[in-house]
Protein backbone atom coordinates (compact mmCIF):
# COMPACT_ATOMS: atom_id res chain seq x y z
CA UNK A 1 62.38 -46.66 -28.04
CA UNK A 2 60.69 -43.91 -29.65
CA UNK A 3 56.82 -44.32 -29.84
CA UNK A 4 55.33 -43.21 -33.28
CA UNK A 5 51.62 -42.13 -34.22
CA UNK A 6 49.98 -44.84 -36.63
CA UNK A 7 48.05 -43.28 -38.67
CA UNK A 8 45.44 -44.60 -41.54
CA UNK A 9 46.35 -44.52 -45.03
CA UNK A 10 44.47 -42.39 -47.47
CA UNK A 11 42.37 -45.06 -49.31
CA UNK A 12 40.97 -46.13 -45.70
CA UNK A 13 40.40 -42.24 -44.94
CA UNK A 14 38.56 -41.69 -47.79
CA UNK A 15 36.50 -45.02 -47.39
CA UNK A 16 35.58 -43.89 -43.95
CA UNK A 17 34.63 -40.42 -44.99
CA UNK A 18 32.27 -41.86 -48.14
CA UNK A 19 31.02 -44.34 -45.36
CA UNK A 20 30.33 -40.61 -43.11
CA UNK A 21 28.34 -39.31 -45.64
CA UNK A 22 26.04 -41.75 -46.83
CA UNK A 23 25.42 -42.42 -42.95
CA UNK A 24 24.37 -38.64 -42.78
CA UNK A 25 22.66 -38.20 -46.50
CA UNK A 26 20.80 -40.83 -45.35
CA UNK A 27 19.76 -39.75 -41.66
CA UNK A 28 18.84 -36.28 -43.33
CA UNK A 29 16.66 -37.67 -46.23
CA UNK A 30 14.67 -40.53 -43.38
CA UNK A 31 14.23 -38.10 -39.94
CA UNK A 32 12.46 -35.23 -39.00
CA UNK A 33 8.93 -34.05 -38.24
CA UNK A 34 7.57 -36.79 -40.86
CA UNK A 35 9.73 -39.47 -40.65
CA UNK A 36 10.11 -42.06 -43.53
CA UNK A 37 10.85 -45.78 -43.22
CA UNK A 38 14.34 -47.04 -45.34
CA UNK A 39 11.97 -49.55 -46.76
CA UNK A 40 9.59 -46.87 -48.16
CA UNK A 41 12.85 -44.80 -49.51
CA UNK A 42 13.54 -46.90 -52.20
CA UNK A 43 10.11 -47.30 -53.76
CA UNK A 44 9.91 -43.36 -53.37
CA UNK A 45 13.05 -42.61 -55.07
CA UNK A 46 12.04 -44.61 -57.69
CA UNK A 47 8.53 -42.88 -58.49
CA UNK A 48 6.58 -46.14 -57.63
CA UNK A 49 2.77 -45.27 -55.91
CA UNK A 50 3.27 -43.98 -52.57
CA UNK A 51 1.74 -41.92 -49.70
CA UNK A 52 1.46 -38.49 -50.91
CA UNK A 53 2.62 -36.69 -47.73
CA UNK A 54 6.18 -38.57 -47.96
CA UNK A 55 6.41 -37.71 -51.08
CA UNK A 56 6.36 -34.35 -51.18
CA UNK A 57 8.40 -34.81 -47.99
CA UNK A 58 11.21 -36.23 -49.51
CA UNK A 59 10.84 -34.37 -53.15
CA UNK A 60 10.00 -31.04 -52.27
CA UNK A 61 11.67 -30.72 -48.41
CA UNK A 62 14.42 -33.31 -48.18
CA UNK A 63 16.43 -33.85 -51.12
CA UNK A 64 16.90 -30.41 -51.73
CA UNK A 65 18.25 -29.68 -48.52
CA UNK A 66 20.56 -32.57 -48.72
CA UNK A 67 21.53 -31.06 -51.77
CA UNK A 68 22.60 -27.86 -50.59
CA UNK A 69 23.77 -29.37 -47.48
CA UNK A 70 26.53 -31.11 -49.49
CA UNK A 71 27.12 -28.37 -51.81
CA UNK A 72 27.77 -25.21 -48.60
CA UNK A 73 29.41 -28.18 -46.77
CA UNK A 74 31.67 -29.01 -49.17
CA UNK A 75 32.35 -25.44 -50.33
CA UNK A 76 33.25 -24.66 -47.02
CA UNK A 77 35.58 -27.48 -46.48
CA UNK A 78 37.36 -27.52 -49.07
CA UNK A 79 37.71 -23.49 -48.59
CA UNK A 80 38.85 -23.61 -45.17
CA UNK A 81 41.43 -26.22 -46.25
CA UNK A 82 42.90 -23.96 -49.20
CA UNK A 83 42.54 -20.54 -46.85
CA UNK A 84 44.67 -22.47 -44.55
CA UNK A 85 47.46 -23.82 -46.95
CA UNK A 86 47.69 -20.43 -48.69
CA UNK A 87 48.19 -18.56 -45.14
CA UNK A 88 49.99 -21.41 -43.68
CA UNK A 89 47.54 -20.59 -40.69
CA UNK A 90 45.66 -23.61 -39.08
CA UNK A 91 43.48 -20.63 -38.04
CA UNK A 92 42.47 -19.33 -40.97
CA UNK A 93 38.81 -19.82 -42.25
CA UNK A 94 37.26 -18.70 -45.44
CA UNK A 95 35.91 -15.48 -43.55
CA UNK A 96 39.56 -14.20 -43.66
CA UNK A 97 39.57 -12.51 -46.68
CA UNK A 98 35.84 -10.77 -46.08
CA UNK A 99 33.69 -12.78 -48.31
CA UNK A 100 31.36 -13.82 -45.83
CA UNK A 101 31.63 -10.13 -44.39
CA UNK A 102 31.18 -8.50 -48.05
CA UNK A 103 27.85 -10.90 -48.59
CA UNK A 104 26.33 -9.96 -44.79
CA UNK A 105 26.31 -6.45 -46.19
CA UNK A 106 24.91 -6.70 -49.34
CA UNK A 107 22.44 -9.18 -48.12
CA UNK A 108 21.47 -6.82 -44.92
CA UNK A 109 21.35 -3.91 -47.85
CA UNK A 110 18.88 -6.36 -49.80
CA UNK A 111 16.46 -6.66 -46.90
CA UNK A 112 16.17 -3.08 -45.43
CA UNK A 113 16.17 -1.70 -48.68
CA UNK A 114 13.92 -4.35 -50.24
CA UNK A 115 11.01 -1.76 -51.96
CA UNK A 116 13.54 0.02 -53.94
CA UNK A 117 16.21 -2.39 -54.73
CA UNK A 118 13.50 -4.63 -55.98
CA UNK A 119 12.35 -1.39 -58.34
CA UNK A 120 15.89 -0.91 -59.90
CA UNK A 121 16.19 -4.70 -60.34
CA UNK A 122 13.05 -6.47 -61.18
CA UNK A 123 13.90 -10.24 -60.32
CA UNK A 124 12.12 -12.65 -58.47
CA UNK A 125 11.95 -11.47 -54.90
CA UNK A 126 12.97 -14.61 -53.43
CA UNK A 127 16.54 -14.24 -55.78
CA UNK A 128 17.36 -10.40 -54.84
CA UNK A 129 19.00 -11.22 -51.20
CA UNK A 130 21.39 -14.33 -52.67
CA UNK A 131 22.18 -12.54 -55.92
CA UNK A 132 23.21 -9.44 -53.68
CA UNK A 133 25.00 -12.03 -50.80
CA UNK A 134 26.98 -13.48 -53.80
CA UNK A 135 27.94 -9.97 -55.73
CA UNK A 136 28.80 -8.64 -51.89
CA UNK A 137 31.21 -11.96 -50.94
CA UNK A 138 32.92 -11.79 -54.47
CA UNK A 139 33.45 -7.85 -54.48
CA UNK A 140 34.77 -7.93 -50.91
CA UNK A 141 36.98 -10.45 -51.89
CA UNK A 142 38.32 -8.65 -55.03
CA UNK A 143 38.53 -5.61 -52.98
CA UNK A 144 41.49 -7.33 -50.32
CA UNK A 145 43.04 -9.01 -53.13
CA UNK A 146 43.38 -5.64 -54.64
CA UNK A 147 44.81 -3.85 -51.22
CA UNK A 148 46.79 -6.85 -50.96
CA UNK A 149 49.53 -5.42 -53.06
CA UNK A 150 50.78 -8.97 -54.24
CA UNK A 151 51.78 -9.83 -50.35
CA UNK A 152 49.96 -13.23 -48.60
CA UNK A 153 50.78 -10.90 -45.32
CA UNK A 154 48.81 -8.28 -47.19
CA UNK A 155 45.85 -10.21 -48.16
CA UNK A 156 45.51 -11.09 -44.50
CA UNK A 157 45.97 -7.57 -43.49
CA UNK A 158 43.10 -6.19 -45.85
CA UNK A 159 41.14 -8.97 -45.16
CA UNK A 160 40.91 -7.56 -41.37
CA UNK A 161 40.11 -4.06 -42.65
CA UNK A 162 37.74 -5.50 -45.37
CA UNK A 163 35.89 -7.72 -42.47
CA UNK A 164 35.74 -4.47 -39.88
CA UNK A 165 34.75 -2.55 -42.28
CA UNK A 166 31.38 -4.60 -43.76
CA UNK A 167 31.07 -5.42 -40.10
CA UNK A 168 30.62 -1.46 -38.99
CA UNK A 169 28.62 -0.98 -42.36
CA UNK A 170 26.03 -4.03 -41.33
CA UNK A 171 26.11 -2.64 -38.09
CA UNK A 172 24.55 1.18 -38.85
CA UNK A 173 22.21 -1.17 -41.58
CA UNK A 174 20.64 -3.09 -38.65
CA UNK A 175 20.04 -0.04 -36.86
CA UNK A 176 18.18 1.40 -39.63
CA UNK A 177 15.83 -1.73 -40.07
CA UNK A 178 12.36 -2.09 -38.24
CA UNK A 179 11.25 -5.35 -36.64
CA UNK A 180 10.49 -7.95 -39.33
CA UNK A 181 13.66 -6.87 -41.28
CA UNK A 182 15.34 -7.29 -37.92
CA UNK A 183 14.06 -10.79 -37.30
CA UNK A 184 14.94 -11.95 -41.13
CA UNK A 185 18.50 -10.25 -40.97
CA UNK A 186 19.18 -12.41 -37.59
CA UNK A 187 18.09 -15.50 -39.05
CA UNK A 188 19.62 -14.84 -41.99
CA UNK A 189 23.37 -13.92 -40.45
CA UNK A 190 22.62 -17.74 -38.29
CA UNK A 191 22.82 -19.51 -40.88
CA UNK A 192 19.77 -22.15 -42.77
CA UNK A 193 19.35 -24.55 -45.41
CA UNK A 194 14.93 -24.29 -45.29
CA UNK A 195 15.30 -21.81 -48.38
CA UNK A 196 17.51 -23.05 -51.18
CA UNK A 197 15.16 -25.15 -52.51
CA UNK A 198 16.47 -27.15 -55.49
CA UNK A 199 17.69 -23.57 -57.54
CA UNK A 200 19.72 -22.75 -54.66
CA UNK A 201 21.29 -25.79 -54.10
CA UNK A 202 21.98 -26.00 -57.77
CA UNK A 203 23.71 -23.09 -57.93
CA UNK A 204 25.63 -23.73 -55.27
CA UNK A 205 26.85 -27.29 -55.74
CA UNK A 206 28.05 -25.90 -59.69
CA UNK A 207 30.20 -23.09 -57.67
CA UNK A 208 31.48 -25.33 -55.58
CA UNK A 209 32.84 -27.80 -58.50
CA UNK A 210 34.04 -24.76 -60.52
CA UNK A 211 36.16 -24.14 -57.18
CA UNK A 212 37.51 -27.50 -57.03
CA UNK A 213 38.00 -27.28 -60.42
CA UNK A 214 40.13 -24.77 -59.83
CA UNK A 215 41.69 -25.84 -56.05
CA UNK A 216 42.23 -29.39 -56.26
CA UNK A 217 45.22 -28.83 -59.22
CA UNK A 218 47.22 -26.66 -56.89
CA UNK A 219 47.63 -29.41 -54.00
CA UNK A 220 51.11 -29.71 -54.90
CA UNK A 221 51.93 -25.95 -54.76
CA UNK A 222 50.30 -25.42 -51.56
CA UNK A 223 52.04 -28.29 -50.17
CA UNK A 224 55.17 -26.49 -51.21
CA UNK A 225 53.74 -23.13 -50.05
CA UNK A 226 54.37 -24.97 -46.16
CA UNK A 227 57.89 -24.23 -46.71
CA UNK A 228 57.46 -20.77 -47.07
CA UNK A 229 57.14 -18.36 -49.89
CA UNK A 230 60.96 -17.79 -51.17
CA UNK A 231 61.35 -21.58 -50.84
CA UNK A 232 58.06 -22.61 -52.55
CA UNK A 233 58.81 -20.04 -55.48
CA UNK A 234 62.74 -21.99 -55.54
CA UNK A 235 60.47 -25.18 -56.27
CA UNK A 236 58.59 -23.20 -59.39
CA UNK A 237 55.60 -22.19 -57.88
CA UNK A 238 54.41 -19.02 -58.67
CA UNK A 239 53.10 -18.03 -55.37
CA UNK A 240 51.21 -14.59 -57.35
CA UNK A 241 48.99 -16.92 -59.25
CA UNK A 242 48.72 -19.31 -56.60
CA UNK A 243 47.24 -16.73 -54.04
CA UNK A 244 44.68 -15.32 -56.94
CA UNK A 245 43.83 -18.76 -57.96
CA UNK A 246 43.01 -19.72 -54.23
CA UNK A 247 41.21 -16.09 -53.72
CA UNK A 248 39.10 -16.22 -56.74
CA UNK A 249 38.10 -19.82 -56.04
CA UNK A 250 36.97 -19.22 -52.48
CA UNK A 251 35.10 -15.87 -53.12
CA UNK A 252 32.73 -18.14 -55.83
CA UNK A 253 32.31 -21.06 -53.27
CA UNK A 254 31.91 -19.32 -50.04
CA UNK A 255 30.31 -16.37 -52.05
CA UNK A 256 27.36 -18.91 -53.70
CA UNK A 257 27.20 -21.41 -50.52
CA UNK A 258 26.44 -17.64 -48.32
CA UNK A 259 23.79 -16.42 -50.75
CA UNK A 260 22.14 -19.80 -50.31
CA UNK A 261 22.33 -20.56 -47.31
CA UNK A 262 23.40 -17.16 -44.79
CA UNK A 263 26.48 -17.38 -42.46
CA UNK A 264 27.53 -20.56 -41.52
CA UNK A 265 30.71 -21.06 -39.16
CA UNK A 266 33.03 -23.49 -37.88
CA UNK A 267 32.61 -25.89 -40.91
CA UNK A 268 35.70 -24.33 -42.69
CA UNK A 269 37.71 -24.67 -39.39
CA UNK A 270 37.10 -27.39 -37.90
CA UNK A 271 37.40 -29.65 -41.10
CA UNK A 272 40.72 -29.40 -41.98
CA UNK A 273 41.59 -29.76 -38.45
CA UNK A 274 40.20 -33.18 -37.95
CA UNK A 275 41.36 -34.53 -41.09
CA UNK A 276 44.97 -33.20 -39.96
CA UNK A 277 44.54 -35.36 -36.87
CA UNK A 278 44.34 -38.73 -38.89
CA UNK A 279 47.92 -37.47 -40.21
CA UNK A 280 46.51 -36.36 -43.29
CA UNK A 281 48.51 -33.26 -43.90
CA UNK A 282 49.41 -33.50 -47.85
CA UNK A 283 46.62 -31.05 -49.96
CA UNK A 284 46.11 -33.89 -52.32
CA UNK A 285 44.24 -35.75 -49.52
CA UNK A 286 43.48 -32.71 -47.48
CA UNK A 287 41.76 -30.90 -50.39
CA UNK A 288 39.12 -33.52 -51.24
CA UNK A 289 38.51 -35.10 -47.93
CA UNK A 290 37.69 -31.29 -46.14
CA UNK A 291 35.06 -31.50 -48.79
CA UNK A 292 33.68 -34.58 -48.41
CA UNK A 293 34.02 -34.20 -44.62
CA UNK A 294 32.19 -30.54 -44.99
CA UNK A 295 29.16 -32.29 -46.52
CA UNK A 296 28.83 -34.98 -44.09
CA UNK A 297 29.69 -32.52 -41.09
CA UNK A 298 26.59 -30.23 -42.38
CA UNK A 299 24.07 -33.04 -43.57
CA UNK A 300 24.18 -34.23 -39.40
CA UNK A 301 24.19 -30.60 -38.30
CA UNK A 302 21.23 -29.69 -40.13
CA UNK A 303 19.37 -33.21 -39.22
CA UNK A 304 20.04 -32.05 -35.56
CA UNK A 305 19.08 -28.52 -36.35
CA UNK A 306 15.50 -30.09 -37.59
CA UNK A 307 15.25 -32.20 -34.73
CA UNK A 308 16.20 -31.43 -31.31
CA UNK A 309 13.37 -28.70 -31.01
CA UNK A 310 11.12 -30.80 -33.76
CA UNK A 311 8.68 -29.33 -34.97
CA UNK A 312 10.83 -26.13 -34.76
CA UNK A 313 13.83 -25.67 -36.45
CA UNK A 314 17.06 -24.40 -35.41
CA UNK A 315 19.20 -22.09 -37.30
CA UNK A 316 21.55 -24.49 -38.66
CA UNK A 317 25.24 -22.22 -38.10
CA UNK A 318 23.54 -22.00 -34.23
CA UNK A 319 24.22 -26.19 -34.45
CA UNK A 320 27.77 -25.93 -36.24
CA UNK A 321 28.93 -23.50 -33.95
CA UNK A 322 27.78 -25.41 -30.71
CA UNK A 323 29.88 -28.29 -32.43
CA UNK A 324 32.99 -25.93 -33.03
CA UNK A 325 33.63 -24.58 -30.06
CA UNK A 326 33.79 -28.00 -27.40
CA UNK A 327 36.21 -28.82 -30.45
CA UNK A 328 38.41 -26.28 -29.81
CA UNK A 329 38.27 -26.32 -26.21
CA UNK A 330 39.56 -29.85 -26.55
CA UNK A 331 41.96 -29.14 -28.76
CA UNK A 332 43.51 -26.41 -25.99
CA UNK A 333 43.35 -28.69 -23.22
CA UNK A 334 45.14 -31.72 -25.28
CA UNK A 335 48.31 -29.14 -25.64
CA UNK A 336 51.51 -30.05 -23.82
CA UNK A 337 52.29 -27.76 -21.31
């Protein structure tokens, strides 16, 4: 008798991921350096008289992180998912095609050249790194669609030469800065959620609903896409439009959830992996759930990012990547020999 793998269907899935991340919205808006009773949660949320410190706590410090929490979380998700669909690579990450490359740049630019950026552009200081980070992702992202030639094998080709070159580029702009614009470039480039604030987060959850917007429809094409190319475009998919649909969609997520919140790794891997291991392999489940999963994944990074060295804080893609890699590891050692 042949043994077969049992695995949930996607209503229990999803009722087990929504169940995830209320556990972790929750555990990020109650811990940290001034924790805050569930009882007192309610009666905060709702405006009633309260202690003045928690308030501001939770108004000003927590809920705005949560916020942008779920919105890089689920931008990278549901990114990683697509990236990995379109290249039919369980490897591929949203990085691939340079965005997060492309905004390390500009943002790097944006802080050693600070003084006269800041005179050719007079906005806010505190908005001239992310607008940069989100201009660099998208244009690096344009920039390997364009080499591409029309080719998925193309797009992954310039999205190496994209990513080396940013990389050298950052490289000889990091040697150029002086201490303090050293120590805010490698904080930046870790990854943290301490500056969005509720703009930032804004701004990023709207980009990442624009990119489901645009993602989510094409679940049945890249299902198809699996098959291959020829075969998918035999089914009616035009794999052209596909590939700039997906492109476009993850330069505005990955390119808004970076300016917020810096480099963050591992989310848009790992995701899609796990939810693949619950036999969840169709895009129309795989799609949503890497986002919802993305959220929840990031909301308990970034509680243990605020905690383990409380009242430090960790940088936040320090925490995902710690996560990522024991995942991995396991996944090599579960192969069959």
């Amino acid at each position: 008798m042949i043994a077969t793998a049992i695995h949930p269907p996607k209503n229990m899935v999803f009722a087990g991921l929504g169940g995830m991340f209320l556990l972790a919205l929750l555990l990020e808006t109650l811990l940290g350096p001034v924790p805050i009773a569930p009882a007192r949660l309610l009666h905060l949320l709702l405006g009633a008289p309260a202690d003045a410190t928690e308030a501001a706590v939770l108004w000003q410090i927590r809920l705005p992180r949560a916020l942008l929490a779920v919105a890089v979380g689920a931008a990278l998700g549901m990114a990683g998912a697509a990236q990995q669909g379109l290249f039919r690579n369980q490897l591929a990450d949203p990085a691939l095609i340079g965005v997060s490359a492309g905004a390390a740049l500009a943002a790097v630019a944006g802080i050693v050249f600070a003084a006269p950026l800041q005179a050719l552009a007079p906005v806010p200081p505190g908005l001239l790194v992310p607008l940069l980070a989100f201009g660099g992702g998208l244009a690096a992202s344009l920039l390997a669609l364009r080499l591409a030639g029309g080719d998925t094998a193309g797009l992954l080709l310039a999205g190496i030469a994209v990513n080396a070159a940013c990389g050298a580029a950052t490289g000889l702009l990091v040697t150029l800065s002086d201490d303090r614009q050293l120590r805010d470039i490698t904080f930046w480039t870790m990854g943290s959620l301490a500056g969005g604030g509720w703009l930032g987060g804004g701004i990023a959850l709207l980009a990442s609903l624009i990119a489901a917007a645009m993602i989510l429809p094409a679940a049945p094409a890249l299902d198809a896409l699996l098959l291959g190319e020829r075969e998918a475009g035999w089914l009616g998919v035009r794999v052209d439009r596909l590939r700039l649909r997906v492109v476009v969609a993850t330069a505005l997520a990955v390119g808004a959830a970076v300016a917020a919140a810096g480099i963050i790794g591992f989310v848009g891997l790992v995701v899609p992996h796990l939810l693949r291991l619950l036999g969840q392999p169709r895009h129309g489940v795989l799609l949503p759930g890497a986002a919802l999963l993305g959220a929840a994944l990031l909301l308990l990074a970034d509680t243990l990012a605020r905690g383990v060295a409380a009242p430090a804080e960790l940088p936040v893609g320090l925490v995902t990547s710690a996560l990522g890699a024991p995942f991995f590891i396991a996944l090599l050692l579960r192969r069959p020999a």
